[in-house]
N, C-alpha and C. Protein backbone atom coordinates (compact mmCIF):
# COMPACT_ATOMS: atom_id res chain seq x y z
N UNK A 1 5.33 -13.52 13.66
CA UNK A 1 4.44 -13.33 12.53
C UNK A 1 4.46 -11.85 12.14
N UNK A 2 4.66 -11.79 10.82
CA UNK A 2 4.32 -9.90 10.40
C UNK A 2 3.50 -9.70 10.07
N UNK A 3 2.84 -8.77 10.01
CA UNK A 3 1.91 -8.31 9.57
C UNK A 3 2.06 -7.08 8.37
N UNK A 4 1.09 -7.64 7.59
CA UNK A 4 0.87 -6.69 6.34
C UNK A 4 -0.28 -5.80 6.39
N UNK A 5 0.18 -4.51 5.71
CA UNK A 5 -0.91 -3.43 5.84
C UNK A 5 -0.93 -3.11 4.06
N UNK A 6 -2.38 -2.53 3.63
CA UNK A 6 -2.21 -1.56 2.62
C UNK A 6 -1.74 -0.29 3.00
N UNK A 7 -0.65 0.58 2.42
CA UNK A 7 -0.48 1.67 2.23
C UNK A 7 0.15 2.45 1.38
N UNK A 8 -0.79 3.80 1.53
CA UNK A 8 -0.68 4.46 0.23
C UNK A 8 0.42 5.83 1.06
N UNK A 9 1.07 6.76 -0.10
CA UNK A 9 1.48 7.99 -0.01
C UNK A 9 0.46 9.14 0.57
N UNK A 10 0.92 9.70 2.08
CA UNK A 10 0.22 11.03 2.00
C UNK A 10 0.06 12.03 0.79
N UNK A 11 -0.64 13.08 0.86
CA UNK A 11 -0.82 13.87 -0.48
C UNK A 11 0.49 14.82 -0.57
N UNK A 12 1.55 14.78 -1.62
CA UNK A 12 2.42 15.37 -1.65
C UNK A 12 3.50 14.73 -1.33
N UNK A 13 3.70 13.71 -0.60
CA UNK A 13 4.30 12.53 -0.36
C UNK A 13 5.14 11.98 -2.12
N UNK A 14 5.99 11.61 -1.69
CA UNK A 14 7.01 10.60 -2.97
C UNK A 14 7.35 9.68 -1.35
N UNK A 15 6.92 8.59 -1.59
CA UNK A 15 7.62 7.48 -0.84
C UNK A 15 8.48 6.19 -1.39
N UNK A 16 9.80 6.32 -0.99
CA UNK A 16 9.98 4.95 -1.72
C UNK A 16 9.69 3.43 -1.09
N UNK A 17 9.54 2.38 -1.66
CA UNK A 17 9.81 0.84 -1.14
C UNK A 17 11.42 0.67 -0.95
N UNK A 18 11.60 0.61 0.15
CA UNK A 18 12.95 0.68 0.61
C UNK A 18 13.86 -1.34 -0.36
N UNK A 19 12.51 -1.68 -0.28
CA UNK A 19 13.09 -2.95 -1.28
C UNK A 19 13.00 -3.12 -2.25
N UNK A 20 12.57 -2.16 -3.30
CA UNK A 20 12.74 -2.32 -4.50
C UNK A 20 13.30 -0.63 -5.20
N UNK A 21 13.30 0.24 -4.04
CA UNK A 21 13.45 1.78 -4.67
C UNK A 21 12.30 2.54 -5.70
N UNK A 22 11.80 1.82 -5.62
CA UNK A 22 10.30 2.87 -7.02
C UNK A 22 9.30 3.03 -5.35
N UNK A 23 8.40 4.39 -6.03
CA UNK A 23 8.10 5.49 -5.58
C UNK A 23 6.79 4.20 -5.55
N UNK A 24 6.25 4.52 -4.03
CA UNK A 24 4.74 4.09 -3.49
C UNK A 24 3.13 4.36 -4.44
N UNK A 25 2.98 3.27 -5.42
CA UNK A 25 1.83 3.54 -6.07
C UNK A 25 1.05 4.91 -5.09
N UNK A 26 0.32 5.69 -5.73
CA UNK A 26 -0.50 6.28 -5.40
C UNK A 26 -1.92 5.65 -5.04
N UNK A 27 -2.24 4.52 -5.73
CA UNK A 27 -3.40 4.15 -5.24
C UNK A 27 -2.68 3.08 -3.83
N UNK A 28 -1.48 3.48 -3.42
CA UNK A 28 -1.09 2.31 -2.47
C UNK A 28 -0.78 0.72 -2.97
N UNK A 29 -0.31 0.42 -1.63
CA UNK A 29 0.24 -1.28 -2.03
C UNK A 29 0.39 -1.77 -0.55
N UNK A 30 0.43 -3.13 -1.00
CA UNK A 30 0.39 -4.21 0.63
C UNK A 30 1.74 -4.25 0.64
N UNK A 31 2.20 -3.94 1.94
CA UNK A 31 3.52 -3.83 2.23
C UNK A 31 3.37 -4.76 3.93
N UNK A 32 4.44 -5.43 4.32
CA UNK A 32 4.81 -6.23 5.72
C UNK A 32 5.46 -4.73 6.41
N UNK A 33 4.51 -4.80 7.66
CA UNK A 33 5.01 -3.28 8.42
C UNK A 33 6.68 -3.86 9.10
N UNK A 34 7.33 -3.36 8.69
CA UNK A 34 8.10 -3.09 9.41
C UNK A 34 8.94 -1.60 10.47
N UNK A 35 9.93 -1.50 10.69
CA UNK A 35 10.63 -0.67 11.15
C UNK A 35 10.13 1.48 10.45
N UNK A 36 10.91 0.47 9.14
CA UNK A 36 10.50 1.58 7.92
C UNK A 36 9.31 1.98 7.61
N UNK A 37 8.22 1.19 7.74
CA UNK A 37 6.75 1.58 7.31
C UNK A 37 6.36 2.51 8.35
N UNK A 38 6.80 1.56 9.68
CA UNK A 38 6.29 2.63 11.00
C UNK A 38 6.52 4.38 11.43
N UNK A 39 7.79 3.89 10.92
CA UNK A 39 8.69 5.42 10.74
C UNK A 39 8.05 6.57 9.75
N UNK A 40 7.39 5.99 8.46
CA UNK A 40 7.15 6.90 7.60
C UNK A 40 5.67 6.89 8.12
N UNK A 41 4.94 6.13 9.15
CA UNK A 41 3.63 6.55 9.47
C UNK A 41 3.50 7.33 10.20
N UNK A 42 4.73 7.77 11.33
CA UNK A 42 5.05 7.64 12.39
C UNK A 42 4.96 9.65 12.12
N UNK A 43 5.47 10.07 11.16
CA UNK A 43 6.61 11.02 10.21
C UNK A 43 4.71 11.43 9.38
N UNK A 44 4.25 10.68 9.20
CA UNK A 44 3.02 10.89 8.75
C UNK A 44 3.37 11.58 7.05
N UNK A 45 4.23 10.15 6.51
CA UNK A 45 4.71 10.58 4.99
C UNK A 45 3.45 9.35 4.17
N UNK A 46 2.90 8.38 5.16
CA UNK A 46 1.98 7.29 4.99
C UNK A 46 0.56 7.36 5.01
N UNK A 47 -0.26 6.44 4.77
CA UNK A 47 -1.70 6.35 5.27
C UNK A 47 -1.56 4.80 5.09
N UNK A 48 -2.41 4.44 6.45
CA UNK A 48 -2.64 2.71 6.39
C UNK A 48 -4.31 3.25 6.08
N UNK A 49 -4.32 2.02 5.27
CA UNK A 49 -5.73 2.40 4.16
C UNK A 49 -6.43 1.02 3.86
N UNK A 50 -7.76 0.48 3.74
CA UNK A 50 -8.41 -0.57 3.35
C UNK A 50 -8.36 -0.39 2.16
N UNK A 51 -7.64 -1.87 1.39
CA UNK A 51 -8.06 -1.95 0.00
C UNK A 51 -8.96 -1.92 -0.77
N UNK A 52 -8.84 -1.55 -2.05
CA UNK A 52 -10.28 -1.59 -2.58
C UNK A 52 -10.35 -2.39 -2.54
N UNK A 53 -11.75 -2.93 -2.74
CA UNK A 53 -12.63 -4.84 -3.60
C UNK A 53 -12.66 -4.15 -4.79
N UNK A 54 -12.50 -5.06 -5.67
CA UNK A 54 -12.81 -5.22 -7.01
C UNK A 54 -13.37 -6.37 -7.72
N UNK A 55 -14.49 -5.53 -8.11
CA UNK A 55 -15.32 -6.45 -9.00
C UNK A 55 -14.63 -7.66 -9.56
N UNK A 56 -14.94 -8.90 -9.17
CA UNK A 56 -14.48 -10.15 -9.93
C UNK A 56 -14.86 -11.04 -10.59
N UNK A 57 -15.13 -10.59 -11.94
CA UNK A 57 -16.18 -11.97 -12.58
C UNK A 57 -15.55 -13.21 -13.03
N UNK A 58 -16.53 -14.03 -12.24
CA UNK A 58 -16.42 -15.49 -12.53
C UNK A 58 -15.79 -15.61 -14.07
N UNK A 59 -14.97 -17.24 -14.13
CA UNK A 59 -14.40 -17.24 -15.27
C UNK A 59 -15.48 -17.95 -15.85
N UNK A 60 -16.06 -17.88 -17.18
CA UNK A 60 -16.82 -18.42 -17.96
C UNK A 60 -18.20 -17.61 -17.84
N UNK A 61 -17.86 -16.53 -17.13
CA UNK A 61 -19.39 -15.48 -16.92
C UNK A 61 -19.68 -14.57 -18.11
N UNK A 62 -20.40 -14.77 -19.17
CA UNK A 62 -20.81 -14.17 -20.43
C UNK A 62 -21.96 -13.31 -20.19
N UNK A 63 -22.20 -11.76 -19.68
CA UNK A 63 -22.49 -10.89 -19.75
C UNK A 63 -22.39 -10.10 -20.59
């Protein structure tokens, strides 16, 4: 089983997604830790980070 983490770029950090090549949102992204994730945490180019919650309004909620 893998496991997925949120993570974002340290400050000053450009990280890429080794599977798609574009540069690690700044507000972060859920990525499956692997090899590579560990390495760049490891290297401290990472932060494993809790996602935000975001407000979710019900569909048909007229406020």
């Amino acid at each position: 089983m893998t496991t997925q983490q949120h993570v974002k770029p340290a400050v000053g950090c450009l990280v890429r997604d080794p599977d798609t090549y574009e540069a690690l949102p700044v507000e972060g992204k859920l990525v499956e830790m692997n090899s590579y994730w560990l390495r760049k945490e490891a290297a401290g180019d990472i932060e494993i980070v809790e996602p935000a919650v975001q407000d979710l309004k019900l569909k048909g909620d007229k406020q």
